[in-house]
N, C-alpha and C. Protein backbone atom coordinates (compact mmCIF):
# COMPACT_ATOMS: atom_id res chain seq x y z
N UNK A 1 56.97 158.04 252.41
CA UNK A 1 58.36 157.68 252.17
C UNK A 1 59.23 158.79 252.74
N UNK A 2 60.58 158.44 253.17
CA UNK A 2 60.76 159.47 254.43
C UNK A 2 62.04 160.12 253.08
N UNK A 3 62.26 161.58 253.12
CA UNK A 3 62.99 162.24 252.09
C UNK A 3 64.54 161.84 252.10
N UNK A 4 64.44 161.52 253.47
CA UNK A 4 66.32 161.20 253.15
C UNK A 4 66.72 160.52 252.29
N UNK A 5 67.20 160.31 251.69
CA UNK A 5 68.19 159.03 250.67
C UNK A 5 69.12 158.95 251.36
N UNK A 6 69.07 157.55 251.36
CA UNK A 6 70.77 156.49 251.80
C UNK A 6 71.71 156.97 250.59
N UNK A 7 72.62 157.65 250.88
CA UNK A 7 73.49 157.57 249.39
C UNK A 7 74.56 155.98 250.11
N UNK A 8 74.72 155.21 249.00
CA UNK A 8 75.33 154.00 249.12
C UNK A 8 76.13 153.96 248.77
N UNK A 9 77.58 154.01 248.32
CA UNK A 9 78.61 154.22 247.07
C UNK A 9 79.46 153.54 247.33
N UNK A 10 79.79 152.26 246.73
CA UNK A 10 81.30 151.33 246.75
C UNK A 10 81.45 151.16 244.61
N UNK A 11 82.95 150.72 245.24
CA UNK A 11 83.70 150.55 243.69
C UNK A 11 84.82 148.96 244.12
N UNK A 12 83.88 148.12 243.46
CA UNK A 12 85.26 147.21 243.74
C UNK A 12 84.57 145.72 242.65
N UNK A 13 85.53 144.75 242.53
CA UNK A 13 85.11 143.90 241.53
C UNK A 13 84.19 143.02 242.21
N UNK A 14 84.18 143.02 243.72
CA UNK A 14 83.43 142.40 244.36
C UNK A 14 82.36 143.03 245.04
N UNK A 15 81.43 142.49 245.62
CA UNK A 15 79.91 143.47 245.76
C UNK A 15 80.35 144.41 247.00
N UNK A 16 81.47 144.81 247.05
CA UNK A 16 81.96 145.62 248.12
C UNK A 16 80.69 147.17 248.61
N UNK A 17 80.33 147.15 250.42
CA UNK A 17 79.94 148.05 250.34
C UNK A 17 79.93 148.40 251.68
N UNK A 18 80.32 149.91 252.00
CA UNK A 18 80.35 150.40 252.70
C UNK A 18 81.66 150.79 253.19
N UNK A 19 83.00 150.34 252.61
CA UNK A 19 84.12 150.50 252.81
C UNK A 19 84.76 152.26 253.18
N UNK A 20 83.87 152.95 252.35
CA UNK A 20 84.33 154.31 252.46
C UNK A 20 83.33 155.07 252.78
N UNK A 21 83.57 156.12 253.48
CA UNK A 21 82.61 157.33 253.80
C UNK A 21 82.53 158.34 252.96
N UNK A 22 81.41 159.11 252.51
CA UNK A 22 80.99 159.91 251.82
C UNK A 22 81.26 161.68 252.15
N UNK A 23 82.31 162.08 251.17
CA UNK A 23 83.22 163.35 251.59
C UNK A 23 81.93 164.06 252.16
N UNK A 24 82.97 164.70 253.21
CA UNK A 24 81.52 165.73 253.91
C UNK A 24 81.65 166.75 253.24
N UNK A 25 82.15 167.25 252.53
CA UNK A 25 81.82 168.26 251.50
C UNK A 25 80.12 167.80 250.60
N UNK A 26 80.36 166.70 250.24
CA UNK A 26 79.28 166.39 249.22
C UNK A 26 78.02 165.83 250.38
N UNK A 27 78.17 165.99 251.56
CA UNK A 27 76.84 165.58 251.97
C UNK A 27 75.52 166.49 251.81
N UNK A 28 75.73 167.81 252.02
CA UNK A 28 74.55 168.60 252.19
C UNK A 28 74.11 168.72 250.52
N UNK A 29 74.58 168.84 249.35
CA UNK A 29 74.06 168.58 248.56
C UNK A 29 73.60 166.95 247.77
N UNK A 30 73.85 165.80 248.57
CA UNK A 30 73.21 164.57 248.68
C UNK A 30 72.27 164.56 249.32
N UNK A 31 71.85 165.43 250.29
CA UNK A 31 70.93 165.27 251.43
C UNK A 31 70.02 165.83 250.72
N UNK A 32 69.63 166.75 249.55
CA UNK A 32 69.22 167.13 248.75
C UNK A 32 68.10 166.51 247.70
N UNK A 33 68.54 165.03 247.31
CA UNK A 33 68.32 164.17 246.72
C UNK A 33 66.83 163.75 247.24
N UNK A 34 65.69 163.42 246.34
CA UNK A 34 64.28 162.98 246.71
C UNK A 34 64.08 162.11 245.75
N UNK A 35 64.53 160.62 246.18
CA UNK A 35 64.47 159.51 245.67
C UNK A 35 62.80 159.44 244.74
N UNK A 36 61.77 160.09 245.20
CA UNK A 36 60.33 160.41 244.77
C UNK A 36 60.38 160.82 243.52
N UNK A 37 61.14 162.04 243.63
CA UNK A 37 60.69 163.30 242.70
C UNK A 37 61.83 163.28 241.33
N UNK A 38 63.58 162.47 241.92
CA UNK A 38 64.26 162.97 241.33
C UNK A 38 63.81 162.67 239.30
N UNK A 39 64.46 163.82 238.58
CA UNK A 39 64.23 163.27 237.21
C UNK A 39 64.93 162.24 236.70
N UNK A 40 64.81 161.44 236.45
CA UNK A 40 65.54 159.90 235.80
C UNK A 40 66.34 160.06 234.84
N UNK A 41 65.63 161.31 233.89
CA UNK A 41 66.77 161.17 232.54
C UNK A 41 68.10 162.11 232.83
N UNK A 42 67.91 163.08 234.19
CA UNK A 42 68.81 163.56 234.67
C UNK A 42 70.33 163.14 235.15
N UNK A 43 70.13 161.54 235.56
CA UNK A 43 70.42 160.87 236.72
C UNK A 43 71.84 160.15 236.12
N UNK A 44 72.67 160.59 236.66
CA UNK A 44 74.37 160.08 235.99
C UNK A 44 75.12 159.61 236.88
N UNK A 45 75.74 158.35 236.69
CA UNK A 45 77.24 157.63 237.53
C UNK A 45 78.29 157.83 237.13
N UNK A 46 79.27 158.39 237.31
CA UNK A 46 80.84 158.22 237.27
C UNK A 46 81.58 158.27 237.99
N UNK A 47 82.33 156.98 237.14
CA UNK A 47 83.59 155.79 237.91
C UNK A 47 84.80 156.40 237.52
N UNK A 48 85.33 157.03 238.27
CA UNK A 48 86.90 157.26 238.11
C UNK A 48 87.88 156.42 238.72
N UNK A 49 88.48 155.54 237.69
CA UNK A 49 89.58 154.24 237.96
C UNK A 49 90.59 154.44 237.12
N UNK A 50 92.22 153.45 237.61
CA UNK A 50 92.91 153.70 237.12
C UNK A 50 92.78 152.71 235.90
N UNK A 51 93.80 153.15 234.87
CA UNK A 51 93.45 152.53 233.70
C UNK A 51 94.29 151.16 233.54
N UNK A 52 94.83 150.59 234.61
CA UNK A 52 94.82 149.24 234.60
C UNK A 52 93.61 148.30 234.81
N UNK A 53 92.32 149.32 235.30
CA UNK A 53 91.25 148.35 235.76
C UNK A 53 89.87 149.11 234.59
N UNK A 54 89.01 148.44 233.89
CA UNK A 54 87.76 149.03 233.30
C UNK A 54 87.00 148.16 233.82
N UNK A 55 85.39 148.62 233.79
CA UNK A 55 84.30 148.46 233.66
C UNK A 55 83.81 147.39 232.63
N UNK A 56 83.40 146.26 233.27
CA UNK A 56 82.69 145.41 231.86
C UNK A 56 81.65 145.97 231.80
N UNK A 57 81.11 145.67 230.57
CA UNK A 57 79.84 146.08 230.04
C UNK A 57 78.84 145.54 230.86
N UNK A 58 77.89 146.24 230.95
CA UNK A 58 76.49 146.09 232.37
C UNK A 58 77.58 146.07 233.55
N UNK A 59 78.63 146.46 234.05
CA UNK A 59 78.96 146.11 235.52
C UNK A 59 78.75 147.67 236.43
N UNK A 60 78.62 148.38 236.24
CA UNK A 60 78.07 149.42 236.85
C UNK A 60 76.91 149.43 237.14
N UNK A 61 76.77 148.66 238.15
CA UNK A 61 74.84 149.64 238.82
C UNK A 61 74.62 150.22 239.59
N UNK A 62 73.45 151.04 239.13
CA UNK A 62 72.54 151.66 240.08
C UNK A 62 71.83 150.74 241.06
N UNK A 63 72.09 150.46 242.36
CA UNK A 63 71.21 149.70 243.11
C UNK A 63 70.11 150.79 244.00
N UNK A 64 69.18 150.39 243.94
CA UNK A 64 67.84 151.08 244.62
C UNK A 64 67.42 150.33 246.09
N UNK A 65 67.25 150.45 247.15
CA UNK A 65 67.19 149.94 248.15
C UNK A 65 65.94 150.43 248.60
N UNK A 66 64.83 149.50 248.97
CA UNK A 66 63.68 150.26 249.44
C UNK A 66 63.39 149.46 250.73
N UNK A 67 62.64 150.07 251.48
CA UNK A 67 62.17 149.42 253.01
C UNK A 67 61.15 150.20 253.55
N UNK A 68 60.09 148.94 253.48
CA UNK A 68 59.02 149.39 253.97
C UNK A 68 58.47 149.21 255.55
N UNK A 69 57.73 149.73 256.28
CA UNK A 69 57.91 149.25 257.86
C UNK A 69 57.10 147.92 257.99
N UNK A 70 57.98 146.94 258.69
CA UNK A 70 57.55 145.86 259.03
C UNK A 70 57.83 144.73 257.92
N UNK A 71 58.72 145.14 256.74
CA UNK A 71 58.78 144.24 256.09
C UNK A 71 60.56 144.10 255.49
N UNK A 72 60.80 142.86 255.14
CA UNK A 72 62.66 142.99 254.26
C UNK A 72 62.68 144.30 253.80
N UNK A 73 64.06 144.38 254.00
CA UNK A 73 64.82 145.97 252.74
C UNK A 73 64.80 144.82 251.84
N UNK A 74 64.42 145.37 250.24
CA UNK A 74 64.63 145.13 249.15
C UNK A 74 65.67 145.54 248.53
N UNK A 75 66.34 144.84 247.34
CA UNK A 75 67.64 145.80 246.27
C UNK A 75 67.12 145.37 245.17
N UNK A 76 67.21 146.27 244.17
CA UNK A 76 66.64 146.13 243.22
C UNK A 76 67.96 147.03 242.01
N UNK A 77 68.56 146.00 241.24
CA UNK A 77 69.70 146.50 240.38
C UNK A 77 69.56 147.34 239.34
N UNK A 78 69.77 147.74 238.67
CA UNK A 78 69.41 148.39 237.20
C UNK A 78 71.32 148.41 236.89
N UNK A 79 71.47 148.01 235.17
CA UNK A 79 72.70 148.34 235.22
C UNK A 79 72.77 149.40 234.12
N UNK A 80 73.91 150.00 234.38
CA UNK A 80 73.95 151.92 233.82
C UNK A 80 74.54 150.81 232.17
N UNK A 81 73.96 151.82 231.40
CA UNK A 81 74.55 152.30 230.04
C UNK A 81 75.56 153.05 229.78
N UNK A 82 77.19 153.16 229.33
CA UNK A 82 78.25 153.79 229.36
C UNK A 82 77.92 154.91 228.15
N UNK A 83 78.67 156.04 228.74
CA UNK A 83 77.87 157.60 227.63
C UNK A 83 79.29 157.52 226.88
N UNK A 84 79.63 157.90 225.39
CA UNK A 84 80.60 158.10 225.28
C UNK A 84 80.75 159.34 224.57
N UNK A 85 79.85 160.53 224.80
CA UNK A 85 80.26 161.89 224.47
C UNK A 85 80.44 162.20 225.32
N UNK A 86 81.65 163.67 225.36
CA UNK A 86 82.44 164.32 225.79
C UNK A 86 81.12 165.15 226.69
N UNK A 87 80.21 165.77 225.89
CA UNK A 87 79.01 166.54 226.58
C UNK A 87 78.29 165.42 228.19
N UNK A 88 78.65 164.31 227.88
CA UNK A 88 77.84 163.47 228.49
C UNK A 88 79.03 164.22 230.60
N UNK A 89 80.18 164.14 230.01
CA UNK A 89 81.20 164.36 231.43
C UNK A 89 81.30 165.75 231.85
N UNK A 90 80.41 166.25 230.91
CA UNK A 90 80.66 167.78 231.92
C UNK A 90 80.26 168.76 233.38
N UNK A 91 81.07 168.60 233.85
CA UNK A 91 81.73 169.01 235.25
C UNK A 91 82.49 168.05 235.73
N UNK A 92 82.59 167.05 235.44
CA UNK A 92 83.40 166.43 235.99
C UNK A 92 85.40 166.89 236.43
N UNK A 93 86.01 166.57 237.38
CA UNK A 93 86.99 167.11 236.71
C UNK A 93 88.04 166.10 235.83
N UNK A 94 89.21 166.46 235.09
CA UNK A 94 89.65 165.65 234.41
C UNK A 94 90.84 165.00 235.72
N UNK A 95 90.56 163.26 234.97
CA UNK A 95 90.98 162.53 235.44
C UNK A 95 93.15 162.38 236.04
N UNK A 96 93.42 162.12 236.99
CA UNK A 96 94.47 162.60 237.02
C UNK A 96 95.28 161.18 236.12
N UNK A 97 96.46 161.59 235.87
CA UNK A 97 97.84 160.80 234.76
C UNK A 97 97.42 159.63 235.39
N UNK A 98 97.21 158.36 234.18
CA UNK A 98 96.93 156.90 234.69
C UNK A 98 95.56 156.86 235.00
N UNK A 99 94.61 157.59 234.65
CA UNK A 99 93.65 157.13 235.10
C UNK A 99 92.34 157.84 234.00
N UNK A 100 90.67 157.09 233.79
CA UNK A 100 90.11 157.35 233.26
C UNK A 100 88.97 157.68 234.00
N UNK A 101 87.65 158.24 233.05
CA UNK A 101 86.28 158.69 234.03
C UNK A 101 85.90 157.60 232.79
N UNK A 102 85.04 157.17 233.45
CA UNK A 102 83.76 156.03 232.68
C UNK A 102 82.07 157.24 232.88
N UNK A 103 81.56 157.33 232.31
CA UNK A 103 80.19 157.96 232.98
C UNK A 103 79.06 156.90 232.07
N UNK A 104 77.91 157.09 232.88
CA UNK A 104 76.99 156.13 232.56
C UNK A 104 75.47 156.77 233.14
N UNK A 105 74.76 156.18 232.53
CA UNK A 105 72.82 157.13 232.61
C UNK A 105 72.27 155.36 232.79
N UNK A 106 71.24 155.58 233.00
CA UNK A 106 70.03 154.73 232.98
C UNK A 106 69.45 154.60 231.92
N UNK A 107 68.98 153.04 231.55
CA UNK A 107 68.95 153.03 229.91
C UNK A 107 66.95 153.10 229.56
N UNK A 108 66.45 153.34 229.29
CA UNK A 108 64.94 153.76 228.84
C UNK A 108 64.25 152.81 229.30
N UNK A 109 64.52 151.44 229.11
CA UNK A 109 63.48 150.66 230.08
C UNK A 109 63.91 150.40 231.38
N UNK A 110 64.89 150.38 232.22
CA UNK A 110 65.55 150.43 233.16
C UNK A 110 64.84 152.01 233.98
N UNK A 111 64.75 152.71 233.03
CA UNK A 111 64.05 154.20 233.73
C UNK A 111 62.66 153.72 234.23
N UNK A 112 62.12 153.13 232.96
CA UNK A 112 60.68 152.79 233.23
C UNK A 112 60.42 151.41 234.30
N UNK A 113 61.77 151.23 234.80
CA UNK A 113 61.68 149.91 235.78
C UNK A 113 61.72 150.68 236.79
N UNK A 114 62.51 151.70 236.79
CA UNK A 114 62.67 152.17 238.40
C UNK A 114 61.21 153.36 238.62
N UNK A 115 60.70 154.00 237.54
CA UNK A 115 59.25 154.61 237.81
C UNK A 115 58.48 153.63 238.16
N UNK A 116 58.68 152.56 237.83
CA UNK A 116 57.53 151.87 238.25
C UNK A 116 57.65 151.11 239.69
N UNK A 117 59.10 150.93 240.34
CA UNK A 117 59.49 150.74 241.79
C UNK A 117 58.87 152.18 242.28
N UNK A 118 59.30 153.24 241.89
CA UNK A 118 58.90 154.51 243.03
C UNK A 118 57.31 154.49 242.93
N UNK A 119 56.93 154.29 241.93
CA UNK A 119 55.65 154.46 241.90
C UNK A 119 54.80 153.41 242.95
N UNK A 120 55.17 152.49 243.02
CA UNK A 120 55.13 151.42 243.85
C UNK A 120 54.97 151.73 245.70
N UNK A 121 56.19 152.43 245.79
CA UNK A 121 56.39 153.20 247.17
C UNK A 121 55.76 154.47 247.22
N UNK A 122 55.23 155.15 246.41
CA UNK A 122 54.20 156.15 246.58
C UNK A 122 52.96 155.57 247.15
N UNK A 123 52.27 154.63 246.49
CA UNK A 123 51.45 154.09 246.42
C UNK A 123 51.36 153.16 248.09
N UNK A 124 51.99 152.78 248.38
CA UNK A 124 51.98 152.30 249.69
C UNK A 124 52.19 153.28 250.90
N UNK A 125 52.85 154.20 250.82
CA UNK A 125 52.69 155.72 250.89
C UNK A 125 51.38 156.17 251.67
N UNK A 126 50.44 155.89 250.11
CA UNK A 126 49.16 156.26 250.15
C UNK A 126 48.54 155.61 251.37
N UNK A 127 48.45 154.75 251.39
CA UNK A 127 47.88 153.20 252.20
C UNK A 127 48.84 153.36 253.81
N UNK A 128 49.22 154.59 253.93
CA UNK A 128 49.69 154.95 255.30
C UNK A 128 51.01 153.66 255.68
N UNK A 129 51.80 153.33 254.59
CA UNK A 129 52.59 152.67 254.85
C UNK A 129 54.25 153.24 255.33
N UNK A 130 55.06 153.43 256.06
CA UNK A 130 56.31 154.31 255.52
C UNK A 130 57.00 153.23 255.37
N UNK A 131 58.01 154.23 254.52
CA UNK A 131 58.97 153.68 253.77
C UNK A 131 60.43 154.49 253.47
N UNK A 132 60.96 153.47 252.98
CA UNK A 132 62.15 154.82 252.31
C UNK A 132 62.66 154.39 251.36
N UNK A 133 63.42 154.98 250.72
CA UNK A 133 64.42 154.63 248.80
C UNK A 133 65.69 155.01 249.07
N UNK A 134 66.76 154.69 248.94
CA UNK A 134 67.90 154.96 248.91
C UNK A 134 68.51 154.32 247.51
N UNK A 135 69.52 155.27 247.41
CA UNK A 135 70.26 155.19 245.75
C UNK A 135 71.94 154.78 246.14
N UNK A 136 71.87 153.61 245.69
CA UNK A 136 73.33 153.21 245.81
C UNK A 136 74.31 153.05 244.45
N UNK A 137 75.10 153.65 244.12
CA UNK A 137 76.55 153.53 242.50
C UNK A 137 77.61 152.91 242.79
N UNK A 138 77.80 151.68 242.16
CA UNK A 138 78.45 150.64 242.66
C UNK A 138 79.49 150.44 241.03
N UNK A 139 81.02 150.01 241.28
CA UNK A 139 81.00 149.51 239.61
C UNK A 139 81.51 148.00 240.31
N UNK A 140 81.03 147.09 239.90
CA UNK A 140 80.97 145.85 240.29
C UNK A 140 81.95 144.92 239.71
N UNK A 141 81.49 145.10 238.40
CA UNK A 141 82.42 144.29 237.68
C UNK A 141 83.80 144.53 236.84
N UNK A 142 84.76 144.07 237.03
CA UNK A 142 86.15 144.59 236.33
C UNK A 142 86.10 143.83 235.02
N UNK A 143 86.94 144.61 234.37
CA UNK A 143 88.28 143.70 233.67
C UNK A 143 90.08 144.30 233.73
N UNK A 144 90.87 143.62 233.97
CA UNK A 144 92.63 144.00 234.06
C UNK A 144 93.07 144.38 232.25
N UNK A 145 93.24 145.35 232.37
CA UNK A 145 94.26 146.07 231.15
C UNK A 145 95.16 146.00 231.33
N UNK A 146 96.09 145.41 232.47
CA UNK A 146 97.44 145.56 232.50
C UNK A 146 97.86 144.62 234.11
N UNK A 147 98.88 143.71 233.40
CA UNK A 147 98.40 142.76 234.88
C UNK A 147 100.01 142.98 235.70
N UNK A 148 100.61 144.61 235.34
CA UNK A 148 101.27 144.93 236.21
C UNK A 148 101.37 145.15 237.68
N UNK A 149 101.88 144.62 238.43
CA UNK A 149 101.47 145.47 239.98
C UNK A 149 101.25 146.45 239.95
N UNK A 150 100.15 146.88 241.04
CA UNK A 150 100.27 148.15 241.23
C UNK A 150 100.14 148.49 242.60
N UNK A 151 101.16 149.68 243.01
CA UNK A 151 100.88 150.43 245.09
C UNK A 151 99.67 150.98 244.93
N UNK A 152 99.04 151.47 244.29
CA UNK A 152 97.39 151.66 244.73
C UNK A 152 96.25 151.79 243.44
N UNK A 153 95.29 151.72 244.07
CA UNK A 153 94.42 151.46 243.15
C UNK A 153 92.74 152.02 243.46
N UNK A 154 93.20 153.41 243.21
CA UNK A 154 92.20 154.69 243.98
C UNK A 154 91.09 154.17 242.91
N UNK A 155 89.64 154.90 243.36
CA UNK A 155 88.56 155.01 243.19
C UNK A 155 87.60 156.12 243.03
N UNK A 156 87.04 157.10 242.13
CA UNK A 156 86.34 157.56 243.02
C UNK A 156 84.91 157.56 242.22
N UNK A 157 83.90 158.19 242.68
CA UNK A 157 82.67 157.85 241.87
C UNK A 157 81.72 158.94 242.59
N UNK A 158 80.89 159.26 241.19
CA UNK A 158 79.87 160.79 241.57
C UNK A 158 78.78 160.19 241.12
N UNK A 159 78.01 161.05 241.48
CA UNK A 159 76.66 160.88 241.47
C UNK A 159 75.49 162.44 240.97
N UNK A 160 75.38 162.03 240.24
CA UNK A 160 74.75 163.54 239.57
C UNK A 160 72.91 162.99 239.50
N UNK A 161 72.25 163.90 239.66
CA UNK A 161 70.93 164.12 239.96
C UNK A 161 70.03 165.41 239.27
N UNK A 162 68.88 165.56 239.52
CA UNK A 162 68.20 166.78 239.01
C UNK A 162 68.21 167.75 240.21
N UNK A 163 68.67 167.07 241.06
CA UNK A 163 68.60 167.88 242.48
C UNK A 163 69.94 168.82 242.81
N UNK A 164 70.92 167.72 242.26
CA UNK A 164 72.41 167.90 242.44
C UNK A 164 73.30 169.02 241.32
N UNK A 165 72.48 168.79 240.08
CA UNK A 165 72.51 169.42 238.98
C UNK A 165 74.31 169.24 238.12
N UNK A 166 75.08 168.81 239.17
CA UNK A 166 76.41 168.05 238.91
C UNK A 166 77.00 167.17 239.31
N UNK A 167 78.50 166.72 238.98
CA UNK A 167 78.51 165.48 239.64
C UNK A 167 79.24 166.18 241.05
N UNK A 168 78.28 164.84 242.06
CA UNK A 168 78.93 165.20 243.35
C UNK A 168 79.55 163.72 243.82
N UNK A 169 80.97 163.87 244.15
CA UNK A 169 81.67 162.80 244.61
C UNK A 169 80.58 161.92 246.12
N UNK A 170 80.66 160.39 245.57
CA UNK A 170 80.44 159.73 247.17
C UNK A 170 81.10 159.05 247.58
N UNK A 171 82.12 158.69 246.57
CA UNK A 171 83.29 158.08 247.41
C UNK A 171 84.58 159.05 246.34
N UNK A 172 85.77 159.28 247.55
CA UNK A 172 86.74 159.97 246.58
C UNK A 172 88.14 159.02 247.13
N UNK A 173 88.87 158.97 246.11
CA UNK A 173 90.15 158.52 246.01
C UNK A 173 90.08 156.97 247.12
N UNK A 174 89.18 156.37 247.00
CA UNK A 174 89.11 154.83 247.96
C UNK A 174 90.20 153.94 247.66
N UNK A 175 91.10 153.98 248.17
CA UNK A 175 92.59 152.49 247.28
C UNK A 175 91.69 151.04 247.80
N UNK A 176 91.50 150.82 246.86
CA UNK A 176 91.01 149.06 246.78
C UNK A 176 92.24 148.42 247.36
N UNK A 177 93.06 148.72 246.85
CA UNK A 177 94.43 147.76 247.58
C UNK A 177 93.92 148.10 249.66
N UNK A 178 93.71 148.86 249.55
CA UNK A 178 93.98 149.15 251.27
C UNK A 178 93.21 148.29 251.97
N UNK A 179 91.89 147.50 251.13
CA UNK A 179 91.26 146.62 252.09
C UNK A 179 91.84 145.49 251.60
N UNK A 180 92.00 144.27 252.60
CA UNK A 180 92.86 143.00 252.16
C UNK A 180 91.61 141.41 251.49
N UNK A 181 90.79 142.06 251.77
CA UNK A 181 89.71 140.97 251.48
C UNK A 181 89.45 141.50 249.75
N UNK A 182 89.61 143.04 249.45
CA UNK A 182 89.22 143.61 248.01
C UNK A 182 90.55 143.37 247.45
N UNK A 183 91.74 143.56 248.06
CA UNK A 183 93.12 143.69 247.47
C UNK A 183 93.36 141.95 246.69
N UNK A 184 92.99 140.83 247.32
CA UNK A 184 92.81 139.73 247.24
C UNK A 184 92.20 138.73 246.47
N UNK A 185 90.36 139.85 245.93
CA UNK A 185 89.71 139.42 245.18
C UNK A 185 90.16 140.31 244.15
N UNK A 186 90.74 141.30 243.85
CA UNK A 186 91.29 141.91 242.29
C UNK A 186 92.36 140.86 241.87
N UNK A 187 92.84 140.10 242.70
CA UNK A 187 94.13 139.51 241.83
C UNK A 187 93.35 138.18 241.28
N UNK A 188 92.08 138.29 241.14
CA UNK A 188 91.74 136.79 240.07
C UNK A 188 90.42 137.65 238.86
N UNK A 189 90.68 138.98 239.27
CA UNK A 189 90.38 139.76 238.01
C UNK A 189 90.50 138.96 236.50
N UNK A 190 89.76 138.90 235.52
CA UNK A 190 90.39 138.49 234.09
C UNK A 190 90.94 139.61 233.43
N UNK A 191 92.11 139.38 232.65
CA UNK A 191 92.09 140.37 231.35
C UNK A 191 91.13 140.57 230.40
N UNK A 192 91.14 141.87 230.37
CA UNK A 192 89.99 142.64 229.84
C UNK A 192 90.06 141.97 227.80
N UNK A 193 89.23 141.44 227.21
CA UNK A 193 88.90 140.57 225.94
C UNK A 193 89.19 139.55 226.21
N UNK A 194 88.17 138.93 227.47
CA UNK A 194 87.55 137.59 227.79
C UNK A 194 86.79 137.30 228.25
């Protein structure tokens, strides 16, 4: 399995991906990342959105992308568990006026789903197969807190690891409004208690 990780990172209500590039500040410690080795219970997402838009429950995932030679890339979802201690956000920085951090882990059988995908790609590995794993943090699903207009509607989202040891931004400040196909699908968003 080849060490690089794909870091993948979109934020939008729709399966949006690839819209933004990954700050080059945070690449050399992403490049870091060994989809193999990393520790699972280590392994943290946070969604920084404004607080007209939250997270439904399960809409944050971790998507895992594997590809083996000669055969489909696979995706394989897991959806994050939301942390709600204060210990759970540390390093993060605090969120600017209008806006919240969501953070979220991998939930115990979801861990033991994705050991048992890597374990999987080790194992073919073995059998002289290559391959690779890439880790994609997506928050997928909305709900509207406030069905005011709004001029933008930034994003950003980290990715913390055993490798990374904090959170490192992969997408920073993305305005969903700026793409017209995402700007388009937020306006049939539901209000959030439905």
């Amino acid at each position: 399995m080849d060490r690089l990780v794909r870091v993948l990172a979109s934020a939008t209500a729709l399966a949006l991906a690839g819209c933004s590039s990954v700050p080059l500040t945070s690449i050399p410690r992403l490049a870091r990342i060994d989809a193999r080795t990393t520790d699972l219970s280590m392994l943290r997402v946070a969604v920084q959105l404004p607080e007209v838009l939250r997270p439904r429950s399960g809409g944050v995932k971790l998507d895992v992308v594997t590809k083996v030679t000669g055969e489909a890339e696979t995706r394989t979802s897991f959806a994050m568990m939301e942390m709600s201690e204060a210990r759970d956000r540390g390093g993060l920085p605090a969120p600017p006026p209008g806006s919240a951090t969501h953070a979220y882990r991998l939930s115990p059988a979801d861990a033991a789903r994705f050991e048992a995908l890597r374990a999987a790609m080790v194992e073919q590995g073995k059998q002289g197969k290559r391959g690779s794993m890439g880790l994609g943090a997506a928050a997928k699903e909305f709900c509207r807190a406030n069905a005011a207009p709004q001029a933008a509607l930034p994003v950003t989202i980290y990715l913390m690891t055993s490798e990374t040891k904090s959170f490192v931004p992969v997408v920073s400040d993305f305005d969903m409004l700026s793409d017209p196909a995402l700007a388009e699908g937020l306006e049939s968003i539901q209000p959030c208690g439905q």
